[in-house]
N, C-alpha and C. Protein backbone atom coordinates (compact mmCIF):
# COMPACT_ATOMS: atom_id res chain seq x y z
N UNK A 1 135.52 58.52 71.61
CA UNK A 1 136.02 59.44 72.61
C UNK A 1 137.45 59.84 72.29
N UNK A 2 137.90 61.18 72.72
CA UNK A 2 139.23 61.29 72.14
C UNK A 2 140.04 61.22 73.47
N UNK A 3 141.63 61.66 73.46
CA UNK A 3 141.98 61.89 74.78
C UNK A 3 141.75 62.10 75.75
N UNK A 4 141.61 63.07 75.89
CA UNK A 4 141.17 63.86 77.25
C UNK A 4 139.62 63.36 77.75
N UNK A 5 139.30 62.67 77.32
CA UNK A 5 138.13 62.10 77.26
C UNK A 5 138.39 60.58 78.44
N UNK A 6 139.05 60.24 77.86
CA UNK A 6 139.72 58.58 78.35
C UNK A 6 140.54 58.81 78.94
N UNK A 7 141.36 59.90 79.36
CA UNK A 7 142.24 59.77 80.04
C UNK A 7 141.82 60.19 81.88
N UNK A 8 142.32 59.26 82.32
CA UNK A 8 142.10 59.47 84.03
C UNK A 8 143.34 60.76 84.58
N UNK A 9 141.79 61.39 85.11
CA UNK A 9 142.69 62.01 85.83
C UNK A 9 143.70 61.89 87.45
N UNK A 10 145.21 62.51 87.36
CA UNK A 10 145.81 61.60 88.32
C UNK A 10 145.35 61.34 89.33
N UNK A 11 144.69 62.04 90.08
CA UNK A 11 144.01 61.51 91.33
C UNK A 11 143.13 60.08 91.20
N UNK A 12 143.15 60.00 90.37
CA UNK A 12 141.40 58.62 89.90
C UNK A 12 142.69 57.70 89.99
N UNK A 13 143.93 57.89 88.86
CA UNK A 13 144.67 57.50 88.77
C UNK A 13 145.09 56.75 89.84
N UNK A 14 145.96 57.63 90.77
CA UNK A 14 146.57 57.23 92.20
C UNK A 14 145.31 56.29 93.23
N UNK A 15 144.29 56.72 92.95
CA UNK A 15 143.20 55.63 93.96
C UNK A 15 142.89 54.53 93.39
N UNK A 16 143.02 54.24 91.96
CA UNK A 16 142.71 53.21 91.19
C UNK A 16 144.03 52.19 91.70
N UNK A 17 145.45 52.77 91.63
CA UNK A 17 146.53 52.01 91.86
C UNK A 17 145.95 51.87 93.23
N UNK A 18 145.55 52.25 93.96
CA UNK A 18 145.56 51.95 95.90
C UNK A 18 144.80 50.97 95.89
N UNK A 19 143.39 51.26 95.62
CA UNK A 19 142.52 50.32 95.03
C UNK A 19 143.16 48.67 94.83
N UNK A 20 143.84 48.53 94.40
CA UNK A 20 144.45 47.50 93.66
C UNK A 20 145.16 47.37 94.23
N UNK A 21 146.12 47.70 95.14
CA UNK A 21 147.37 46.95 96.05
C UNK A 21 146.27 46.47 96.88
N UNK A 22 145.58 47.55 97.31
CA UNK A 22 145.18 47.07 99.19
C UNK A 22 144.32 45.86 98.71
N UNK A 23 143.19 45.53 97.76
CA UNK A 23 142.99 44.33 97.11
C UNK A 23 143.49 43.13 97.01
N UNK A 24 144.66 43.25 96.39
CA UNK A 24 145.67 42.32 96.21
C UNK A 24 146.48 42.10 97.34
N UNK A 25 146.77 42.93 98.09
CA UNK A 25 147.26 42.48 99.68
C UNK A 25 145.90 41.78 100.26
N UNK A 26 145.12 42.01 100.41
CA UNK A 26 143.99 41.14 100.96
C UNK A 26 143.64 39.63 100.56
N UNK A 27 143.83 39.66 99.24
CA UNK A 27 143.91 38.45 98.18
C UNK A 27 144.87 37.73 99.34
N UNK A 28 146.37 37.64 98.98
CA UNK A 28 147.13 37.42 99.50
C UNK A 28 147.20 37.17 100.88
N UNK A 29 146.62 37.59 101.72
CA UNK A 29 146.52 37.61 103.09
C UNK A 29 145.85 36.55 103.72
N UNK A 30 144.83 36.42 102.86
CA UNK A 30 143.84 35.11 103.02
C UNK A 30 143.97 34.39 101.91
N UNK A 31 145.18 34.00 101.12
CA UNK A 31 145.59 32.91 100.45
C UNK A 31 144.55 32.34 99.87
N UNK A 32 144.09 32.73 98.75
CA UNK A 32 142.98 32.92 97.98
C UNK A 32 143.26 32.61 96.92
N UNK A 33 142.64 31.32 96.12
CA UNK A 33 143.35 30.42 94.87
C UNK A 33 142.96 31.37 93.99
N UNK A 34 143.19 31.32 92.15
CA UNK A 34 142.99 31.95 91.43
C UNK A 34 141.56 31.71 91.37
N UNK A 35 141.15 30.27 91.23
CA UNK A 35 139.32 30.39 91.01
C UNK A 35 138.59 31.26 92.00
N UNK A 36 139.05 31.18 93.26
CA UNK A 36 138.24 31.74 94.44
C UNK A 36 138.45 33.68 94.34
N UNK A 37 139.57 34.44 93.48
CA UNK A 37 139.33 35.29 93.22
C UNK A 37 138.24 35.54 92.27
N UNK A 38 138.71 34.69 91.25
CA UNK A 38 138.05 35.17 89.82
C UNK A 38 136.40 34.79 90.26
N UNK A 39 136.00 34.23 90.78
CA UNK A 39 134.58 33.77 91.29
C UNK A 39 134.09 35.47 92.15
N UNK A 40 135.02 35.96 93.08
CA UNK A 40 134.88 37.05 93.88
C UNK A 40 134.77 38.17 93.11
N UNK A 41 135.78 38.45 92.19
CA UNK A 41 135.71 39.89 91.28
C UNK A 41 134.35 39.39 90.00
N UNK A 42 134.09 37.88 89.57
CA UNK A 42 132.90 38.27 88.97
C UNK A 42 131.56 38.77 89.83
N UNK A 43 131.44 38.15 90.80
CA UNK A 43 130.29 38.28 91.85
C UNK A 43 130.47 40.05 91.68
N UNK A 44 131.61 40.63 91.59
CA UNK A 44 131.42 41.90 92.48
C UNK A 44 130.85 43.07 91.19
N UNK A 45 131.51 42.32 89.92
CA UNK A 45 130.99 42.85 88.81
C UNK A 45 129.79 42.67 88.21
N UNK A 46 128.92 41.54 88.80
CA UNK A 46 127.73 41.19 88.93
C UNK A 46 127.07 42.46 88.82
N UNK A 47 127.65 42.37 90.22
CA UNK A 47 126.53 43.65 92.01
C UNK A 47 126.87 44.61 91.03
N UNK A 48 128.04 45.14 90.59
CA UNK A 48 128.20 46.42 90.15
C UNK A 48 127.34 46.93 89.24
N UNK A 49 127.05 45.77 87.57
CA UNK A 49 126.05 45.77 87.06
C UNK A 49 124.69 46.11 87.33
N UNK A 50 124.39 45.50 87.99
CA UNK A 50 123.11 45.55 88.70
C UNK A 50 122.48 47.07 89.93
N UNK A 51 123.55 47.35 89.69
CA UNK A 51 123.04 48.48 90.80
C UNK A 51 122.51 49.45 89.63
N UNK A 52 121.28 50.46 90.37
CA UNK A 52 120.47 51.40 89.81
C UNK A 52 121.32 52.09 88.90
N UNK A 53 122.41 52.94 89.23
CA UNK A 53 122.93 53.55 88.14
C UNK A 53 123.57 53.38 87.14
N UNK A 54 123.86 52.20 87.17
CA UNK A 54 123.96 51.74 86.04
C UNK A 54 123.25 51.02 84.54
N UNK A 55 122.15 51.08 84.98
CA UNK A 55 121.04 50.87 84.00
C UNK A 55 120.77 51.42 82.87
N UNK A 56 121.98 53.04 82.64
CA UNK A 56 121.64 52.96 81.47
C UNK A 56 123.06 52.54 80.68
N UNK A 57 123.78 52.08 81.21
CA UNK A 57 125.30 51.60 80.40
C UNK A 57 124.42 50.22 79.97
N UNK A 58 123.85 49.86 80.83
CA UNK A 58 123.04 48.29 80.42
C UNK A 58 122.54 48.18 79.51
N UNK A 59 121.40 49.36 79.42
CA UNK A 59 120.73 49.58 78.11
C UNK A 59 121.10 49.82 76.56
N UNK A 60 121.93 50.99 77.00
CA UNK A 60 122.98 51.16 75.58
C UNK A 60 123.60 49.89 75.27
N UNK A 61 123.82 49.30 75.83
CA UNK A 61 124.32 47.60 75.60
C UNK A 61 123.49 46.43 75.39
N UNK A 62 122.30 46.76 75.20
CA UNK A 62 120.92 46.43 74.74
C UNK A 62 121.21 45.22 75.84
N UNK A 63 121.50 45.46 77.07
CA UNK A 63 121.30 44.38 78.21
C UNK A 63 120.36 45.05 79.31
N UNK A 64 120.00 43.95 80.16
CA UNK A 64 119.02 44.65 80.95
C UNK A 64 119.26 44.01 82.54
N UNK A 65 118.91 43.95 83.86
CA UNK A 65 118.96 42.98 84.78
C UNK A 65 119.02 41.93 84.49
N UNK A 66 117.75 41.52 84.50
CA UNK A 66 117.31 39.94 84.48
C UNK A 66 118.23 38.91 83.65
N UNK A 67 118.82 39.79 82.51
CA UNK A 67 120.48 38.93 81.74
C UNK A 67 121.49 38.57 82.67
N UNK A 68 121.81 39.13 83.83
CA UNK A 68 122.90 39.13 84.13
C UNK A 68 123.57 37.41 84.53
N UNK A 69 123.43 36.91 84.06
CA UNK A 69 124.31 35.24 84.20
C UNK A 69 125.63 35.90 84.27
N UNK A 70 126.66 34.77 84.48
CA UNK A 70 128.13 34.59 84.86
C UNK A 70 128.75 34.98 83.19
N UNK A 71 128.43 34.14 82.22
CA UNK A 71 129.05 34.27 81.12
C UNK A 71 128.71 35.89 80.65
N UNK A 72 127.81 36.35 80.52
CA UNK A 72 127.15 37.50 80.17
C UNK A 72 127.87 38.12 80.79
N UNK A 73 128.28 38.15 82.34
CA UNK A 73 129.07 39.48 83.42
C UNK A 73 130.59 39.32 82.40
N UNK A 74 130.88 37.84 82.46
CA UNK A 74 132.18 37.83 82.61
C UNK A 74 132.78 38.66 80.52
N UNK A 75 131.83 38.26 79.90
CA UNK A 75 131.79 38.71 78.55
C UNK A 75 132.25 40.48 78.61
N UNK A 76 131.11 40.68 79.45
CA UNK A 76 130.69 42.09 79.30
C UNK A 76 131.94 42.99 79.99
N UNK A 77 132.42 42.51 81.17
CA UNK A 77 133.35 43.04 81.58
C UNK A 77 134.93 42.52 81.01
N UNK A 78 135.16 41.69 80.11
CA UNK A 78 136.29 41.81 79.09
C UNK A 78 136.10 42.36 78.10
N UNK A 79 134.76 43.42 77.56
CA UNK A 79 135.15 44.21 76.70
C UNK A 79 134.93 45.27 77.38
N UNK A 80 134.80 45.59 78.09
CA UNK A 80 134.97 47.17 78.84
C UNK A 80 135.92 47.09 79.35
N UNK A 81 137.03 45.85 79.80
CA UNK A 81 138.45 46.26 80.07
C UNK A 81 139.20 46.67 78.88
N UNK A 82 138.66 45.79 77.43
CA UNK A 82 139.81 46.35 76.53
C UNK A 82 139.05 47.64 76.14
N UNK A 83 137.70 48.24 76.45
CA UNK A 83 137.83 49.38 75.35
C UNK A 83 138.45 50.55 76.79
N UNK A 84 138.53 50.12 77.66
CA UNK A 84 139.53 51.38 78.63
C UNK A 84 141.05 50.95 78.77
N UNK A 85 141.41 50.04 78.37
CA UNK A 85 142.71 49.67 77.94
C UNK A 85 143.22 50.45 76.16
N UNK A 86 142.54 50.39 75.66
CA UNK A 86 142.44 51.06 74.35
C UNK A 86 142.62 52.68 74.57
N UNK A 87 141.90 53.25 75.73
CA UNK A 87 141.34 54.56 75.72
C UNK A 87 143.05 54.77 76.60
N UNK A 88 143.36 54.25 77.34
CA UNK A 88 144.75 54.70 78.47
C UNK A 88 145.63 54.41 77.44
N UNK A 89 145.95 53.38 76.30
CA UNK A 89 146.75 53.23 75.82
C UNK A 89 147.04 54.36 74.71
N UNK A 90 146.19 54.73 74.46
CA UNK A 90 146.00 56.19 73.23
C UNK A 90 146.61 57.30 73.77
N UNK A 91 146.15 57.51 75.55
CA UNK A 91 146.83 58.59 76.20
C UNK A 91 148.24 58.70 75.87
């Protein structure tokens, strides 16, 4: 993908940052250890996986439902943080 490709546009931008405070104020609010997040954002990346439209990012990833274990989520979603960390960092 080239630039303009990977790059968010600012609005995605600005809700992605909101996204993430009001999160992290919530974290915080209910004093929430590091395991008891990281247990919460895998669960949620689970669900995310798993929902219908995403079935074909699954596929191209020669993964399917029935894979989805903890190590498998947690794998899968540290390389889709670095290849969109890669893609913003190019911007």
């Amino acid at each position: 993908m080239n630039k303009k490709e990977k790059a968010l546009p600012k609005d995605k931008e600005v809700i992605m940052d909101q996204l993430q405070d009001l999160i992290l104020s919530a974290f915080g609010e209910q004093m929430l250890t590091n395991e008891e997040v990281a247990a919460l954002l895998t669960s949620i990346m689970r669900n995310v996986m798993l929902q219908p439209a995403n079935e074909i990012s699954l596929k191209k990833a020669g993964m399917n439902r029935s894979m989805m274990n903890t190590e498998l989520v947690c794998l899968t979603q540290q390389l889709w943080a670095l290849e969109y960390l890669k893609g913003i960092n190019k911007s």
